[in-house]
Protein backbone atom coordinates (compact mmCIF):
# COMPACT_ATOMS: atom_id res chain seq x y z
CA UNK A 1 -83.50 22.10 -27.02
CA UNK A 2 -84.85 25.45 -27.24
CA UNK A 3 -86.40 26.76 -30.91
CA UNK A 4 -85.60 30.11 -32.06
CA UNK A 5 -89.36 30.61 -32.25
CA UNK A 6 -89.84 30.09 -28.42
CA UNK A 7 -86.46 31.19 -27.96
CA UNK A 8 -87.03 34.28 -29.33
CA UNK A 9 -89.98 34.84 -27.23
CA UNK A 10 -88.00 34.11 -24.36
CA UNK A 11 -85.58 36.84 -25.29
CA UNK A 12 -88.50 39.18 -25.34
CA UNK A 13 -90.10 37.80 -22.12
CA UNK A 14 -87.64 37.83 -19.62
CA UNK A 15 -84.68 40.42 -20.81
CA UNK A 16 -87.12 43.10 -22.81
CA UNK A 17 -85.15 42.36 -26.48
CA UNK A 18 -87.82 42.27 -29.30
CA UNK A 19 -86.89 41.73 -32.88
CA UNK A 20 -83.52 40.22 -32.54
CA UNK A 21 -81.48 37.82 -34.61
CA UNK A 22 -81.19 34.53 -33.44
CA UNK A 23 -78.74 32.54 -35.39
CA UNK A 24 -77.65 28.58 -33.98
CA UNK A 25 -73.74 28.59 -32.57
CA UNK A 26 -73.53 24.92 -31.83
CA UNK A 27 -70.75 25.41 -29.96
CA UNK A 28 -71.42 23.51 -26.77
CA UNK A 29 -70.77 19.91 -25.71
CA UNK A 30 -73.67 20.37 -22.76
CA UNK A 31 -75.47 22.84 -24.10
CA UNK A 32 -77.39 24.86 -26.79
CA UNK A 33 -75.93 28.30 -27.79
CA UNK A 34 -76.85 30.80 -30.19
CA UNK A 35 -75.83 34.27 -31.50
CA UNK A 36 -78.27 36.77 -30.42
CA UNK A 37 -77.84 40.11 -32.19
CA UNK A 38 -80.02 43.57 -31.86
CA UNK A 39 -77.91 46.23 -33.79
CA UNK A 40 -74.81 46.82 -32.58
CA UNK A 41 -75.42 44.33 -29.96
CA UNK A 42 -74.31 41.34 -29.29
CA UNK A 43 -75.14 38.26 -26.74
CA UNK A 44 -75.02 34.43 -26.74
CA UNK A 45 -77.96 32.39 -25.42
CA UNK A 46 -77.23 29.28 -23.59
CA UNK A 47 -79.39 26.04 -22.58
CA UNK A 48 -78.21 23.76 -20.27
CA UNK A 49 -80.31 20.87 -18.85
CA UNK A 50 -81.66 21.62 -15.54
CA UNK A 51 -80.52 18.35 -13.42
CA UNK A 52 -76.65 18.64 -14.65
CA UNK A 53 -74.16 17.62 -12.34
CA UNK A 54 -72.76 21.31 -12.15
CA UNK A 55 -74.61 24.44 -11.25
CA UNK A 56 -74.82 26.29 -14.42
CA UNK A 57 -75.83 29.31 -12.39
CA UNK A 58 -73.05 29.45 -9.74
CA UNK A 59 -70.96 29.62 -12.81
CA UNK A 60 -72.45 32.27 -14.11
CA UNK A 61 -71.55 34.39 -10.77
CA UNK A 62 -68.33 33.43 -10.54
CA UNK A 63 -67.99 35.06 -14.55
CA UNK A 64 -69.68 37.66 -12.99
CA UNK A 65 -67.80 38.85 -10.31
CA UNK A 66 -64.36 37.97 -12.65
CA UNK A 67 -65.69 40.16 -15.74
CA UNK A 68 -63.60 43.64 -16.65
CA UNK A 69 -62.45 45.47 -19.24
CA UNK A 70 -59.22 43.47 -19.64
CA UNK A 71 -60.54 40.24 -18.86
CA UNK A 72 -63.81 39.61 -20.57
CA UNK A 73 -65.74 36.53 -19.28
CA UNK A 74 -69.18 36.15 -21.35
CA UNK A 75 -70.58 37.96 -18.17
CA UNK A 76 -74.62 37.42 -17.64
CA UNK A 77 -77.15 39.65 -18.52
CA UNK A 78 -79.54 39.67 -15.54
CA UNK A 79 -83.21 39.30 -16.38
CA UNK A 80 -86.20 41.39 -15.59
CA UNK A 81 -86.65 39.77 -12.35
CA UNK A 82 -82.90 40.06 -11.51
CA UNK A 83 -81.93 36.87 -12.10
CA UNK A 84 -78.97 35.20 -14.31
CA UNK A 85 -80.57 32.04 -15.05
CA UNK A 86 -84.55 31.31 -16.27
CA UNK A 87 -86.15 27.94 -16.59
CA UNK A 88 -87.31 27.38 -19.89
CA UNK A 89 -89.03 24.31 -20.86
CA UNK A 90 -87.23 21.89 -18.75
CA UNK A 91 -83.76 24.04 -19.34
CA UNK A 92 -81.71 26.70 -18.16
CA UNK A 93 -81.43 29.75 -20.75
CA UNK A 94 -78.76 32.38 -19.99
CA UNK A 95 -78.34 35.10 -21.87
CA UNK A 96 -73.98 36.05 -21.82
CA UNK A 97 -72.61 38.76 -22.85
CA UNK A 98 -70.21 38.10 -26.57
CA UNK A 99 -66.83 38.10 -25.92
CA UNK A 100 -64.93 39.48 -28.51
CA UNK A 101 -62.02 38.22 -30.18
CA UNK A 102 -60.86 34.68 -31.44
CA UNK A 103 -60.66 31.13 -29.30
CA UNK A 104 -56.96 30.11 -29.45
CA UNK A 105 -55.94 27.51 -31.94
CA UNK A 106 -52.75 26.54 -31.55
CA UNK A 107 -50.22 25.48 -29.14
CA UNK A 108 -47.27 27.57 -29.88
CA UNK A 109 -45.07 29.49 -27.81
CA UNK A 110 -47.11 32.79 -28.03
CA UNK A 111 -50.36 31.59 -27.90
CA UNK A 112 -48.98 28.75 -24.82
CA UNK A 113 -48.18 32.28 -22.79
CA UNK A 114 -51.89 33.84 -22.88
CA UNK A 115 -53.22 31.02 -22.15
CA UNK A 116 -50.85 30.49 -19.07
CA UNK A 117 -50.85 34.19 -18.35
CA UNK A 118 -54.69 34.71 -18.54
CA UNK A 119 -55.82 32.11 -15.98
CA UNK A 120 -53.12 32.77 -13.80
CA UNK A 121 -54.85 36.27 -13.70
CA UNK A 122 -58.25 34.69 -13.15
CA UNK A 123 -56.87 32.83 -10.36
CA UNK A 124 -55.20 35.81 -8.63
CA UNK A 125 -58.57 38.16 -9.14
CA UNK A 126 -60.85 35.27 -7.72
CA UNK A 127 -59.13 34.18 -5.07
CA UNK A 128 -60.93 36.25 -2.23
CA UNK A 129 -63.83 35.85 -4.43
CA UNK A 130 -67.21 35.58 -1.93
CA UNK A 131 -68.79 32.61 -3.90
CA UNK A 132 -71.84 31.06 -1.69
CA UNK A 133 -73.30 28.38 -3.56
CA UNK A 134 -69.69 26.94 -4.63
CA UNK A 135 -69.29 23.35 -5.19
CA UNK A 136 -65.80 21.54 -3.27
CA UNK A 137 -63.81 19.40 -5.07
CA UNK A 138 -64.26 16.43 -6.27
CA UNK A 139 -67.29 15.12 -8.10
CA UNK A 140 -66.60 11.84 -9.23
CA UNK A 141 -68.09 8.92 -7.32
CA UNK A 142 -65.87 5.48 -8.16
CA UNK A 143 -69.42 3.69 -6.93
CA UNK A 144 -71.47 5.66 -10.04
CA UNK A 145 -73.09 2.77 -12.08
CA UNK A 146 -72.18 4.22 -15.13
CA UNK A 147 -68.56 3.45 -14.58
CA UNK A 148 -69.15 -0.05 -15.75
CA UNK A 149 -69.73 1.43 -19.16
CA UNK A 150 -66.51 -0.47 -20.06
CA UNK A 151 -64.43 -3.39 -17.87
CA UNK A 152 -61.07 -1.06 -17.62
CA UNK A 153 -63.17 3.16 -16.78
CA UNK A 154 -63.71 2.17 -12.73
CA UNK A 155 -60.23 0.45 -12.35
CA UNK A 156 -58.36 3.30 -14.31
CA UNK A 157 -60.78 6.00 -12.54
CA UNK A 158 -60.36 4.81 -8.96
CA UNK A 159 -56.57 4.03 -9.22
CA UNK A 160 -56.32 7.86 -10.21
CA UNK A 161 -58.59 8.72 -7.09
CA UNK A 162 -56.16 6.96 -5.18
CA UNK A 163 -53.14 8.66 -6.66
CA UNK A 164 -55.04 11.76 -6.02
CA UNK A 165 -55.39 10.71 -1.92
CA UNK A 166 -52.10 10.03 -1.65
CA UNK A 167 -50.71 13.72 -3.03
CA UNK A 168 -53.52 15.08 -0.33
CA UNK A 169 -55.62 17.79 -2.22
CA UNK A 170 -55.88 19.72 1.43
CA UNK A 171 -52.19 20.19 1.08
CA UNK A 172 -52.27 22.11 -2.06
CA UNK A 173 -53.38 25.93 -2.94
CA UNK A 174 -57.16 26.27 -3.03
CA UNK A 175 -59.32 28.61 -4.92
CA UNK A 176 -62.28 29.00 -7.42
CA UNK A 177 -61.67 26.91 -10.74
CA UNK A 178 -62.74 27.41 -13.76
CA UNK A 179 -62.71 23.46 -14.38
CA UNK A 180 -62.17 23.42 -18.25
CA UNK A 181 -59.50 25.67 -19.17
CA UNK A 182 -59.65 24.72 -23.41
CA UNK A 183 -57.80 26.50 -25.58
CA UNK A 184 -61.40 27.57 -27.23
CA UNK A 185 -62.31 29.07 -24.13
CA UNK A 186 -59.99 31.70 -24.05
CA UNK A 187 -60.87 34.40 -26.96
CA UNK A 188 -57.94 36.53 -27.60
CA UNK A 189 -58.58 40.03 -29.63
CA UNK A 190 -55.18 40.47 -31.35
CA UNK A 191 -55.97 44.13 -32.27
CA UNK A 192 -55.70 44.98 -28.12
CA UNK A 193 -54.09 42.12 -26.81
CA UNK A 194 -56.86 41.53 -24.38
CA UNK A 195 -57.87 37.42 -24.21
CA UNK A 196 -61.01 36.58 -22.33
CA UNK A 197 -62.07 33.57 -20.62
CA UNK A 198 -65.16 32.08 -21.16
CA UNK A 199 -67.27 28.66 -20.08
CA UNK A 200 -67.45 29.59 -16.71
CA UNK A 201 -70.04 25.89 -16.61
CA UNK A 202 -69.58 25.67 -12.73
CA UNK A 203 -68.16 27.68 -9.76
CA UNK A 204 -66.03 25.22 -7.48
CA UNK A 205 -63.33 25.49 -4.85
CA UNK A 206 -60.77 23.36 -5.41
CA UNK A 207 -57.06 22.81 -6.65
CA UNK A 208 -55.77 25.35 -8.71
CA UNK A 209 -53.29 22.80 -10.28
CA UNK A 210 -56.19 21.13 -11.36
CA UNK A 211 -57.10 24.32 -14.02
CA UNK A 212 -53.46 24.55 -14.39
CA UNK A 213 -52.70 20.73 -15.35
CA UNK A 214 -55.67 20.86 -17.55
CA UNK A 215 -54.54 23.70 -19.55
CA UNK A 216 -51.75 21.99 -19.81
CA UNK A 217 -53.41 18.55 -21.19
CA UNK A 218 -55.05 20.27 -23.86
CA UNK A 219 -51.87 21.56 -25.33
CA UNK A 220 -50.50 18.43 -25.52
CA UNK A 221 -49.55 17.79 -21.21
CA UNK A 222 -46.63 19.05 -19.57
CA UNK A 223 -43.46 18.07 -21.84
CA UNK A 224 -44.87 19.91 -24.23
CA UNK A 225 -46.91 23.03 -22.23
CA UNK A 226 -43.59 24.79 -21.20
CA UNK A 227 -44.26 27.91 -21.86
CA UNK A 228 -47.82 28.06 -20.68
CA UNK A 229 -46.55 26.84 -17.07
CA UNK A 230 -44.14 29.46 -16.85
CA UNK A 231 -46.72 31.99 -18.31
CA UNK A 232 -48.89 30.97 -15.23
CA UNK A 233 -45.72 30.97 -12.84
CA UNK A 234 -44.71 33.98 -13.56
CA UNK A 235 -47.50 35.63 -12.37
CA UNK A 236 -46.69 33.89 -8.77
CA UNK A 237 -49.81 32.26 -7.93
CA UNK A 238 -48.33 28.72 -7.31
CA UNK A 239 -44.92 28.19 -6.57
CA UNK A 240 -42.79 25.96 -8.93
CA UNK A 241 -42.28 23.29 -5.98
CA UNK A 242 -46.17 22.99 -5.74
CA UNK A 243 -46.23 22.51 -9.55
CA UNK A 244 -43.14 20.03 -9.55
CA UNK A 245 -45.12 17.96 -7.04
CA UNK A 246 -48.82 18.29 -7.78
CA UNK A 247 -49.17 18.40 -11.90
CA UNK A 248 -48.98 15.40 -12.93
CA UNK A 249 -50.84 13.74 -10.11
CA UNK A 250 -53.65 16.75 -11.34
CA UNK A 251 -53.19 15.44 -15.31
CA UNK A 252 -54.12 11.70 -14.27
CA UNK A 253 -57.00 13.00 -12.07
CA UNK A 254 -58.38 15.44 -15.29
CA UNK A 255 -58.51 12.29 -17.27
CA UNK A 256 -59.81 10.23 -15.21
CA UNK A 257 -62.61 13.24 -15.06
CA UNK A 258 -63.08 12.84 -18.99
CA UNK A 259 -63.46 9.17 -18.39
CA UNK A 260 -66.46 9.62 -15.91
CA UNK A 261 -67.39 12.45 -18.12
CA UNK A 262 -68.03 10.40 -21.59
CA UNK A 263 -68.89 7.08 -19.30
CA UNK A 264 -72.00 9.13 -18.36
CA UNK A 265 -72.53 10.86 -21.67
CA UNK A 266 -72.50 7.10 -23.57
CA UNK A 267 -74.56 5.46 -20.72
CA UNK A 268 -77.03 8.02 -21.32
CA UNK A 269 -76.91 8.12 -25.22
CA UNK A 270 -76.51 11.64 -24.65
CA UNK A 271 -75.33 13.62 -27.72
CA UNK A 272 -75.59 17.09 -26.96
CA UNK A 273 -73.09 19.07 -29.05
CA UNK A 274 -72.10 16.15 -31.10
CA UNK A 275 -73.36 14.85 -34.24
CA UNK A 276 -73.32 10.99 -32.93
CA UNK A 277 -71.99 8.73 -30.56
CA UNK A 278 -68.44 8.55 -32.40
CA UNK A 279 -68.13 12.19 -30.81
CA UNK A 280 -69.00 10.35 -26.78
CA UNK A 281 -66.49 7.54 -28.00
CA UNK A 282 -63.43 9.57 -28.75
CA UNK A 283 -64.04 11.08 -25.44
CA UNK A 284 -63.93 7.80 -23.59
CA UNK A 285 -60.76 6.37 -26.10
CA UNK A 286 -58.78 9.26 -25.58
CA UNK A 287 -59.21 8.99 -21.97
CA UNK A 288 -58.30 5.48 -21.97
CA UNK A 289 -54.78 5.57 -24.11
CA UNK A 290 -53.84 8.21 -21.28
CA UNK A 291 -54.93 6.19 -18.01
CA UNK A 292 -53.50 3.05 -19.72
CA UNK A 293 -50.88 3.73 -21.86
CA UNK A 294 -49.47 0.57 -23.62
């Protein structure tokens, strides 16, 4: 990654700021972050490896065209030459604007309803969203070598592509995704009420029960994400038949997207964000207690 010396010149290069603070974040999987402070001003730098599988920068127009007042997104600042992303030694460095506010840490009813509420919002405000260089769903190959990683990934992975064929995506409501709805990701300033969403890693048409299923997963799946479903519902961007048919179908498919996910990551040895490969292991465990429950 990046150091804060060369970093710093970066900063100075590219988006004119000079004597800033640079303090590490660590608070990326893929990527490095840091604080970047000058004043009253505030930013976070991100790295991201040029040849990931996502477009780091089509992500960064979708939170772009999103960002407002009452739904902050960690919007780019464009550089000198206009552009969101710079290549930096081999990387991508963006420099985001700081969202305010707090990521949301637990799953209870209140906290379940902004999360539901605010990417139903994102969905509605994106959906006529002109986004060029947007991937389509799907990205996972079931021929990728590095599904071999372990004997049950590429039967548990392609039985949930299969699943997924058989609920026919085409059939379901299409939009941009965000793609990784955590509960970290959306930064909620209790003094206003207003909750961002940040992470915007990708811009991608696809699903939108796929955002809303994995929401869901990370607050423990559906029997358990109640009221963030009918937070999103409510705002009538899917309707509860679509849901009914479509989630769970969407869950399986999200894990199956962690398994390819951490497959890669431990094929690779790659250990960005973590402190060793326990962190890549989890990943692929946890993905494999939910494709293969006992």
């Amino acid at each position: 990654m990046i150091s804060e010396d060369r970093l710093r010149t970066c900063l100075g290069d590219h988006w004119g700021l000079h004597g800033v603070r640079v303090e590490p974040h660590h608070g990326g999987m893929n990527s490095g972050t840091w604080f970047v402070t000058a004043g009253s001003h505030r930013w976070v730098a991100k790295a991201v490896e040029c040849d990931t599988i996502f477009d780091f920068a089509s992500g960064l127009a979708a939170a772009a065209v999103l960002d407002r007042p009452d739904l902050p997104t960690g919007a780019p600042e464009r550089s000198r030459d206009g552009r969101y992303t710079v290549a930096v030694d081999g990387l991508l460095l963006a420099l985001l604007a700081w969202v305010p506010g707090e990521g949301i840490a637990t799953d209870g009813p209140a906290e379940q309803r902004v999360i539901g509420d605010t990417l139903a919002r994102a969905h509605l405000l994106l959906r006529d969203a002109d986004l060029p260089s947007a991937d389509t769903f799907h990205w996972i190959d079931p021929a990728a070598a590095h599904l071999d990683v372990r004997p049950w990934v590429r039967p548990a992975v392609t039985a949930a592509l299969a699943q997924l064929d058989d609920l026919d995506p085409a059939t379901l409501t299409w939009g941009p995704l965000h793609t990784d709805p955590a509960p970290e990701a959306f930064r909620l300033e209790r003094d206003t009420g207003v909750c961002g969403l940040i992470d915007w890693s990708t811009s991608m048409r696809g699903p939108l029960l796929y955002d809303l299923a994995s929401a869901a997963m990370y607050v423990g799946g559906p029997d358990n994400a109640g009221q963030l479903i009918a937070a999103y519902l409510d705002r009538g961007v899917l309707a509860r038949e679509e849901v009914d048919r479509g989630l769970r179908t969407l869950l399986r498919f999200r894990w199956a997207a962690q398994a390819d996910y951490f497959a890669r990551r431990v094929t690779a040895n790659d250990l960005t964000g973590i402190a060793d490969e326990a962190g890549n292991e989890k990943g692929l465990e946890d993905a494999r207690t939910r494709l293969l429950p006992e």
